[in-house]
C-alpha atoms as a PDB file:
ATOM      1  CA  UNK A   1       6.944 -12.144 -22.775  1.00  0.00           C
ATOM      2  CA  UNK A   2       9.300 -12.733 -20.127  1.00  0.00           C
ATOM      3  CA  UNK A   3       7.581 -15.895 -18.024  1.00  0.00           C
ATOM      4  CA  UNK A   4       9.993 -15.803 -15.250  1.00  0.00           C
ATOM      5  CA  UNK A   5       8.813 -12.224 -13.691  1.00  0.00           C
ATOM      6  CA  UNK A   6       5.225 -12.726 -13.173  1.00  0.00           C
ATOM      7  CA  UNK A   7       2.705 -11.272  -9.958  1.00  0.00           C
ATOM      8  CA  UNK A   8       3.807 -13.473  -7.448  1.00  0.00           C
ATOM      9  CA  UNK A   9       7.486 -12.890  -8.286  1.00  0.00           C
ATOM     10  CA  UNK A  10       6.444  -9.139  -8.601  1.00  0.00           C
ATOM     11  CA  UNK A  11       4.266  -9.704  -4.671  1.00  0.00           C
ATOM     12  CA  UNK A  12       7.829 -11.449  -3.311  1.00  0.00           C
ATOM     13  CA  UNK A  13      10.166  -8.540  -4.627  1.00  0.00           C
ATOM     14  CA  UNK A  14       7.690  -6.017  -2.582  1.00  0.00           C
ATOM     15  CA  UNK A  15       7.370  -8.119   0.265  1.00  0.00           C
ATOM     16  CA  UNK A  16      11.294  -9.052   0.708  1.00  0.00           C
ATOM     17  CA  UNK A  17      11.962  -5.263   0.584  1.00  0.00           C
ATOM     18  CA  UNK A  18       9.129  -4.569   2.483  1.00  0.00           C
ATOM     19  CA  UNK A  19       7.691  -1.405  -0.308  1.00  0.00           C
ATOM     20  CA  UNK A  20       4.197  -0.546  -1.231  1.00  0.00           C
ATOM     21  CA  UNK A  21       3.142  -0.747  -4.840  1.00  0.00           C
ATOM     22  CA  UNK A  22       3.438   3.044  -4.859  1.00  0.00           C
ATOM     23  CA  UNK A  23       7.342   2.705  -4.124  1.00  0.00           C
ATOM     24  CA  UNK A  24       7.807  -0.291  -6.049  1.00  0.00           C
ATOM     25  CA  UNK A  25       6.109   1.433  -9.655  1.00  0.00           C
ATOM     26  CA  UNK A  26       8.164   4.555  -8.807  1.00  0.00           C
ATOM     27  CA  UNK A  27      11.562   2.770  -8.461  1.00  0.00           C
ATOM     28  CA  UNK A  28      10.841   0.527 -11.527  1.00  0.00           C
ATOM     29  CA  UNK A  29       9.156   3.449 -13.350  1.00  0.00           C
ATOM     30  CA  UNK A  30       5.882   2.066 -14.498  1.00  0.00           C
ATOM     31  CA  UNK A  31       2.450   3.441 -13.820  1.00  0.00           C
ATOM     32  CA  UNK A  32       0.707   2.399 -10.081  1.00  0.00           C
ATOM     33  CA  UNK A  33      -2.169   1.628 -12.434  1.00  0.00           C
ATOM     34  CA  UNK A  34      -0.279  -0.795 -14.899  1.00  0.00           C
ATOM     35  CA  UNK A  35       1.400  -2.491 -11.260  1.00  0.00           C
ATOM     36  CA  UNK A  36      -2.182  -3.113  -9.887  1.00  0.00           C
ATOM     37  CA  UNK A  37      -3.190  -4.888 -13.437  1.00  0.00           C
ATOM     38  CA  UNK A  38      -0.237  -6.725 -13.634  1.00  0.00           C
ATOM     39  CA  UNK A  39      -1.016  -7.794  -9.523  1.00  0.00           C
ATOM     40  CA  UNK A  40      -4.280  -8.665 -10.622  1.00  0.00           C
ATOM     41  CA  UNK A  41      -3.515 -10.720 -13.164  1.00  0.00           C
ATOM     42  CA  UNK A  42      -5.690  -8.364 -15.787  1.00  0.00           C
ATOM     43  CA  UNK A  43      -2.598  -7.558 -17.675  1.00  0.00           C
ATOM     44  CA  UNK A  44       0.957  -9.669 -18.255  1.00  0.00           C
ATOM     45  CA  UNK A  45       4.562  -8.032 -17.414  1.00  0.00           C
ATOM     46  CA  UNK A  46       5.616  -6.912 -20.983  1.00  0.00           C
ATOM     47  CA  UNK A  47       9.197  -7.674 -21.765  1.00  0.00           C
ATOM     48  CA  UNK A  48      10.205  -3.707 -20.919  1.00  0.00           C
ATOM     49  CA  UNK A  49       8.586  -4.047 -17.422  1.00  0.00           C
ATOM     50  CA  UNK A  50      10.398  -7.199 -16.776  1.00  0.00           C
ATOM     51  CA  UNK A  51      13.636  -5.537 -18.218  1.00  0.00           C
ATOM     52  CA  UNK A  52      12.874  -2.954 -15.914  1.00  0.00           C
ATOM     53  CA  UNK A  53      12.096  -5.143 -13.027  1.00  0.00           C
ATOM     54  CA  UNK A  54      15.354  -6.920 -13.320  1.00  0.00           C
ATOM     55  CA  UNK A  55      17.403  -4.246 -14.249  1.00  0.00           C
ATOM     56  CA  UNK A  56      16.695  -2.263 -10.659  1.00  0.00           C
ATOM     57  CA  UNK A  57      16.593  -5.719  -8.797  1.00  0.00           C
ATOM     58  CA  UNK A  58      19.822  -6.961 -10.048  1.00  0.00           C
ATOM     59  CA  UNK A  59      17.597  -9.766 -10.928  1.00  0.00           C
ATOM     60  CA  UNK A  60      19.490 -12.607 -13.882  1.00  0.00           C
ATOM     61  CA  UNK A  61      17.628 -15.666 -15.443  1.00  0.00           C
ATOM     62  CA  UNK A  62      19.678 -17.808 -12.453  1.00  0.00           C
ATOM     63  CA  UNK A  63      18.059 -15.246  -9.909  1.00  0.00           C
ATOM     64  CA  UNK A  64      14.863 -15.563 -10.852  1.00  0.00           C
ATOM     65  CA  UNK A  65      14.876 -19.027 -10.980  1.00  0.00           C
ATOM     66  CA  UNK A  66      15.789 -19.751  -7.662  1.00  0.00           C
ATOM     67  CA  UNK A  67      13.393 -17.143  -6.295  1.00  0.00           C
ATOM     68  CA  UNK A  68      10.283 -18.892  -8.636  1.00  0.00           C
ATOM     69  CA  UNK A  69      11.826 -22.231  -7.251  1.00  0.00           C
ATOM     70  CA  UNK A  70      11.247 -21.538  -3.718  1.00  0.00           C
ATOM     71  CA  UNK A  71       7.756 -19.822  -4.402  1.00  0.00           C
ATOM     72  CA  UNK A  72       6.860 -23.195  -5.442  1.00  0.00           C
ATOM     73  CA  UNK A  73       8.320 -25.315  -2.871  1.00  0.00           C
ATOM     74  CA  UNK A  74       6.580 -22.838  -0.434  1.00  0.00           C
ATOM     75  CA  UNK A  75       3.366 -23.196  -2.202  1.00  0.00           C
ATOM     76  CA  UNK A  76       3.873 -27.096  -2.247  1.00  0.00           C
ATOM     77  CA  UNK A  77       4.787 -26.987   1.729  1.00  0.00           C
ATOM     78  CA  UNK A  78       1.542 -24.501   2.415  1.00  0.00           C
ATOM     79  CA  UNK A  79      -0.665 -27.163   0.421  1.00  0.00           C
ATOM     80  CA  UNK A  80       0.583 -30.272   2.024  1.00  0.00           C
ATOM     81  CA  UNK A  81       0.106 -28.557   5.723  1.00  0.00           C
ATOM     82  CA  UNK A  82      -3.066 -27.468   4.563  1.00  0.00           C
ATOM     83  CA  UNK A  83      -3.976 -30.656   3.762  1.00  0.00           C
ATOM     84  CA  UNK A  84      -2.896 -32.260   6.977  1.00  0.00           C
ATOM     85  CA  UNK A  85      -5.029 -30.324   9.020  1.00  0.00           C
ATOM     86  CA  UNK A  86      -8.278 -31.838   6.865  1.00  0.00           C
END
């Protein structure tokens, strides 16, 4: 299993290119039904999905990385505001 393209990288590819799930499992060729499992976390991206992923996204190991590296700093950023406001 390819740990790198997860849901939340899958949530930030749709969001940055501004596409619906219906546009997004169309251009990456996987079922609506297996992108809404995979978005809630019922089933994992299977090594041919993240293939997939990457291969329309132009997406390499280095890529992803940075992308899963600012997820977290935003996460980390969104927890410490959050936190402030207490």
């Amino acid at each position: 299993m390819d740990k790198q393209i997860d849901k939340q990288l899958i949530r930030v590819i749709k969001a940055v290119n501004n596409m619906p799930q219906s546009q997004f499992s169309e251009i990456v060729n996987i079922s609506r039904s297996l992108l809404e499992k995979i978005e809630a976390g019922i089933m994992p991206v299977t090594e041919n999905t993240a293939l997939k992923i990457r291969n329309v996204f132009d997406l390499d190991a280095e890529k992803t990385d940075h992308v899963k590296k600012t997820i977290e700093l935003l996460d980390l950023e969104k927890n410490n505001v959050s936190n402030s406001d207490s």
